[in-house]
N, C-alpha and C. Protein backbone atom coordinates (compact mmCIF):
# COMPACT_ATOMS: atom_id res chain seq x y z
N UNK A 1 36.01 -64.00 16.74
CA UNK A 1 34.60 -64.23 16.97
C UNK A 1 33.97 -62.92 17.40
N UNK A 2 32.78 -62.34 16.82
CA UNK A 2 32.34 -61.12 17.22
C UNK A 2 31.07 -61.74 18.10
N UNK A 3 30.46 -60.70 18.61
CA UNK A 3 30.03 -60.68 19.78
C UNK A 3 28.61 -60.08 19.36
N UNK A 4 27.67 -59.91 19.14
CA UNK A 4 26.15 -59.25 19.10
C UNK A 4 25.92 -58.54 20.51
N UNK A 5 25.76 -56.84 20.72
CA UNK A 5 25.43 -56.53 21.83
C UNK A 5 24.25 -55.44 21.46
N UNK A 6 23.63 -55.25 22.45
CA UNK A 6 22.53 -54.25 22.13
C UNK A 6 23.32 -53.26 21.96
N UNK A 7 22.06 -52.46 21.07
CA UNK A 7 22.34 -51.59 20.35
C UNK A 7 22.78 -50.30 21.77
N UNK A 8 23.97 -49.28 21.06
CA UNK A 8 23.92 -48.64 21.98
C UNK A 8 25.47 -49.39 23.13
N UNK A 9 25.46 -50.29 23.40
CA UNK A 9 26.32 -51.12 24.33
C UNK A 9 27.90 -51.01 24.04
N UNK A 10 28.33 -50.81 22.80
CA UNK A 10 29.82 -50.23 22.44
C UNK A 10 30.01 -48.88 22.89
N UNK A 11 29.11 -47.71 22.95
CA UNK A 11 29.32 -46.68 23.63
C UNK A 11 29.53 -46.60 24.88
N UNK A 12 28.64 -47.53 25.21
CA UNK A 12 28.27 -47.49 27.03
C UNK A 12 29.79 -47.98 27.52
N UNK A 13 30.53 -48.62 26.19
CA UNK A 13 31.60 -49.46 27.17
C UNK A 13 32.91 -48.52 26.71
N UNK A 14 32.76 -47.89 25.47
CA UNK A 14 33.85 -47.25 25.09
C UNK A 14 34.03 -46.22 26.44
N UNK A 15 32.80 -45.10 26.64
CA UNK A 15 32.72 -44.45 27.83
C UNK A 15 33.19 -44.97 29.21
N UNK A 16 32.71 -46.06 29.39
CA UNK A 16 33.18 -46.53 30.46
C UNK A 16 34.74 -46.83 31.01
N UNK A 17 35.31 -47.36 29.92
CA UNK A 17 36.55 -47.36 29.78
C UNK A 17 37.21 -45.94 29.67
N UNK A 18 37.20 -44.91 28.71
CA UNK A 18 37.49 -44.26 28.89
C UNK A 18 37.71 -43.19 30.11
N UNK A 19 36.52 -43.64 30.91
CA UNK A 19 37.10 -43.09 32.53
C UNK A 19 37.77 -43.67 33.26
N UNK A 20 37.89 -44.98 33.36
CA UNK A 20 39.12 -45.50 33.66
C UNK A 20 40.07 -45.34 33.40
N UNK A 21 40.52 -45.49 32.34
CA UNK A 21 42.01 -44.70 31.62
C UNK A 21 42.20 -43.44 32.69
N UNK A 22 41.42 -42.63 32.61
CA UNK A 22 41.49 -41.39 33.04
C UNK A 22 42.04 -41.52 34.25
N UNK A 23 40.87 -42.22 35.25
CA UNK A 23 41.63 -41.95 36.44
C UNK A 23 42.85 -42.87 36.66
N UNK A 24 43.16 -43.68 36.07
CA UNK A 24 44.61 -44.67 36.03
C UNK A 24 45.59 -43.67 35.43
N UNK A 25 45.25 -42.62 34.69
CA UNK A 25 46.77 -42.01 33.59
C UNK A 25 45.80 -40.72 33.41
N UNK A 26 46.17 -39.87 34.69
CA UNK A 26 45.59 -38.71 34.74
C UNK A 26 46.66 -37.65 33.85
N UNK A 27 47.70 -37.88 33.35
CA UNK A 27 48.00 -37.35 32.62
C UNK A 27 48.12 -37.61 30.83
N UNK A 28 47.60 -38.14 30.52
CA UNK A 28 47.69 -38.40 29.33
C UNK A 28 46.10 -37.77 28.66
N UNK A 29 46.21 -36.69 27.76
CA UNK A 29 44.91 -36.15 27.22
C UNK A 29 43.60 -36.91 27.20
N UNK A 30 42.93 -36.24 26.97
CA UNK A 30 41.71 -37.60 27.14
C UNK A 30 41.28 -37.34 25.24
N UNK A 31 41.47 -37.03 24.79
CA UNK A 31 41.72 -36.91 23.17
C UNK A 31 42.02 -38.07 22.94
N UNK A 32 43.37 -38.68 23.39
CA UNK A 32 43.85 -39.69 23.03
C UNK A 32 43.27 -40.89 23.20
N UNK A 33 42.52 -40.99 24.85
CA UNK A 33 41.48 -42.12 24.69
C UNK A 33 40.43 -42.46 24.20
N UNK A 34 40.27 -41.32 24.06
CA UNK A 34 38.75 -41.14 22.91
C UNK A 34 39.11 -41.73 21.83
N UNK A 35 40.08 -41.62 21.11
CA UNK A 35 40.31 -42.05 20.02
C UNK A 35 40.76 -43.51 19.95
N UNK A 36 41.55 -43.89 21.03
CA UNK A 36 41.94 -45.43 21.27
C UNK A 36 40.50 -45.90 21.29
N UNK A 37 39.12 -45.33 22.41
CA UNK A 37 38.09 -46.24 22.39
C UNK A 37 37.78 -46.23 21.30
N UNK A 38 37.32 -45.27 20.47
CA UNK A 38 36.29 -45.36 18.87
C UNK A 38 37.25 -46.78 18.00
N UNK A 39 38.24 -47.07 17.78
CA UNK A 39 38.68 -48.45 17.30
C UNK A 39 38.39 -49.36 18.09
N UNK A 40 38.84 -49.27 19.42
CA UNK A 40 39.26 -50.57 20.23
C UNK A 40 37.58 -51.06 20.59
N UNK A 41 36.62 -50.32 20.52
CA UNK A 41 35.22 -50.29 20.59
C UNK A 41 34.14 -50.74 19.20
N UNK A 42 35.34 -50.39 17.74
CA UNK A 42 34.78 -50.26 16.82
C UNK A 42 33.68 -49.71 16.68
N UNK A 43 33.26 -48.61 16.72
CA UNK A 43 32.37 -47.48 17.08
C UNK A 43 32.40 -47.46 15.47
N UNK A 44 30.47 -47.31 15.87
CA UNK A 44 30.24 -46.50 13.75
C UNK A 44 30.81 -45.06 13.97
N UNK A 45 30.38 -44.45 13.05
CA UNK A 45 30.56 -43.30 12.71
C UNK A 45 30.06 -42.30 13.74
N UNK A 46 28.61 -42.67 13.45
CA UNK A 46 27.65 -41.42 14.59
C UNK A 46 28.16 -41.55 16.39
N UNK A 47 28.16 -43.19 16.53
CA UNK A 47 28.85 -43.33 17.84
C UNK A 47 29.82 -42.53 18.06
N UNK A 48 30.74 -42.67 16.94
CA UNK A 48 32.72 -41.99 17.21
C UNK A 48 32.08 -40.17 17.31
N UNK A 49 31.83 -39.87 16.21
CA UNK A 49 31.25 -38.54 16.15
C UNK A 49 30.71 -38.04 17.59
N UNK A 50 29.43 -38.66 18.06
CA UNK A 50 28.63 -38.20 19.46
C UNK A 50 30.04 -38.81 20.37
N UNK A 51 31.00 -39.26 20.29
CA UNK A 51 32.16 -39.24 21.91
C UNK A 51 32.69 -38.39 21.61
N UNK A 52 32.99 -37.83 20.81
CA UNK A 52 34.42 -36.95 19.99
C UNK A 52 33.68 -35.85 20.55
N UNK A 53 32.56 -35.39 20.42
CA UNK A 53 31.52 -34.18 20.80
C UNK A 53 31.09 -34.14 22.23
N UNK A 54 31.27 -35.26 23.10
CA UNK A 54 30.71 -35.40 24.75
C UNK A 54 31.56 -35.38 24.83
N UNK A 55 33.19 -35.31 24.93
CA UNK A 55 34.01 -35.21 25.68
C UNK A 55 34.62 -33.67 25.28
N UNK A 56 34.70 -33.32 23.77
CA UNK A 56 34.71 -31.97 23.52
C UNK A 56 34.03 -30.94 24.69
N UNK A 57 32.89 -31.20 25.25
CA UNK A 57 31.85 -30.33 25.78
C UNK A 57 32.25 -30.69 27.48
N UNK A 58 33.29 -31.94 27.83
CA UNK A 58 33.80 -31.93 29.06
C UNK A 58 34.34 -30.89 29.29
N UNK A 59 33.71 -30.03 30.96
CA UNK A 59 34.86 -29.15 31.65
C UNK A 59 35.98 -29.35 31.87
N UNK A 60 36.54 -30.94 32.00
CA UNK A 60 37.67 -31.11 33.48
C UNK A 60 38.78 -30.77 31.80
N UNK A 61 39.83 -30.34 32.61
CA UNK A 61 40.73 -30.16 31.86
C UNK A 61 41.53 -31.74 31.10
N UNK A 62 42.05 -31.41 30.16
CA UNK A 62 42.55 -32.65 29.88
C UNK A 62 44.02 -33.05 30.46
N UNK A 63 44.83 -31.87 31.00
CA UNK A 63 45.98 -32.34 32.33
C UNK A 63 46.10 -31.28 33.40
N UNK A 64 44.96 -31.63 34.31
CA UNK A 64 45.06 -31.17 35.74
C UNK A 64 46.50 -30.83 36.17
C-alpha cells in the first residue's frame, strides 16, 4: 500500500533518518546511508541527486 505525502516529505525523512544512522553507527560512511535512504525512501532522481550533493558538501568527516 503506498502512502501519498507532500511533496518534498521523502527527503525530509530520507535526511532525517540518515542522521540517525549516523549517530547510532558512527562508523560506517555516510555514502552508504545516503544511498540505503535514496531506495528505502524511493527518492526521484532530482531528490537522490540534491542528497548525494548535501552530504557531498558535508564537513564532518565520514569516520571520525
Amino acid at each position: 500500500m503506498s502512502t501519498i505525502l507532500p511533496e518534498g516529505e521523502q527527503l525530509r525523512r530520507a535526511i532525517q533518518w540518515i542522521a540517525e544512522q549516523r549517530s547510532r553507527h558512527p562508523e560506517v560512511r555516510v555514502s552508504a546511508f545516503v544511498h540505503q535512504a535514496i531506495t528505502r525512501f524511493d527518492l526521484q532522481p532530482l531528490d537522490a541527486e540534491f542528497l548525494i550533493g548535501f552530504y557531498k558538501k558535508d564537513p564532518a568527516p565520514d569516520n571520525p
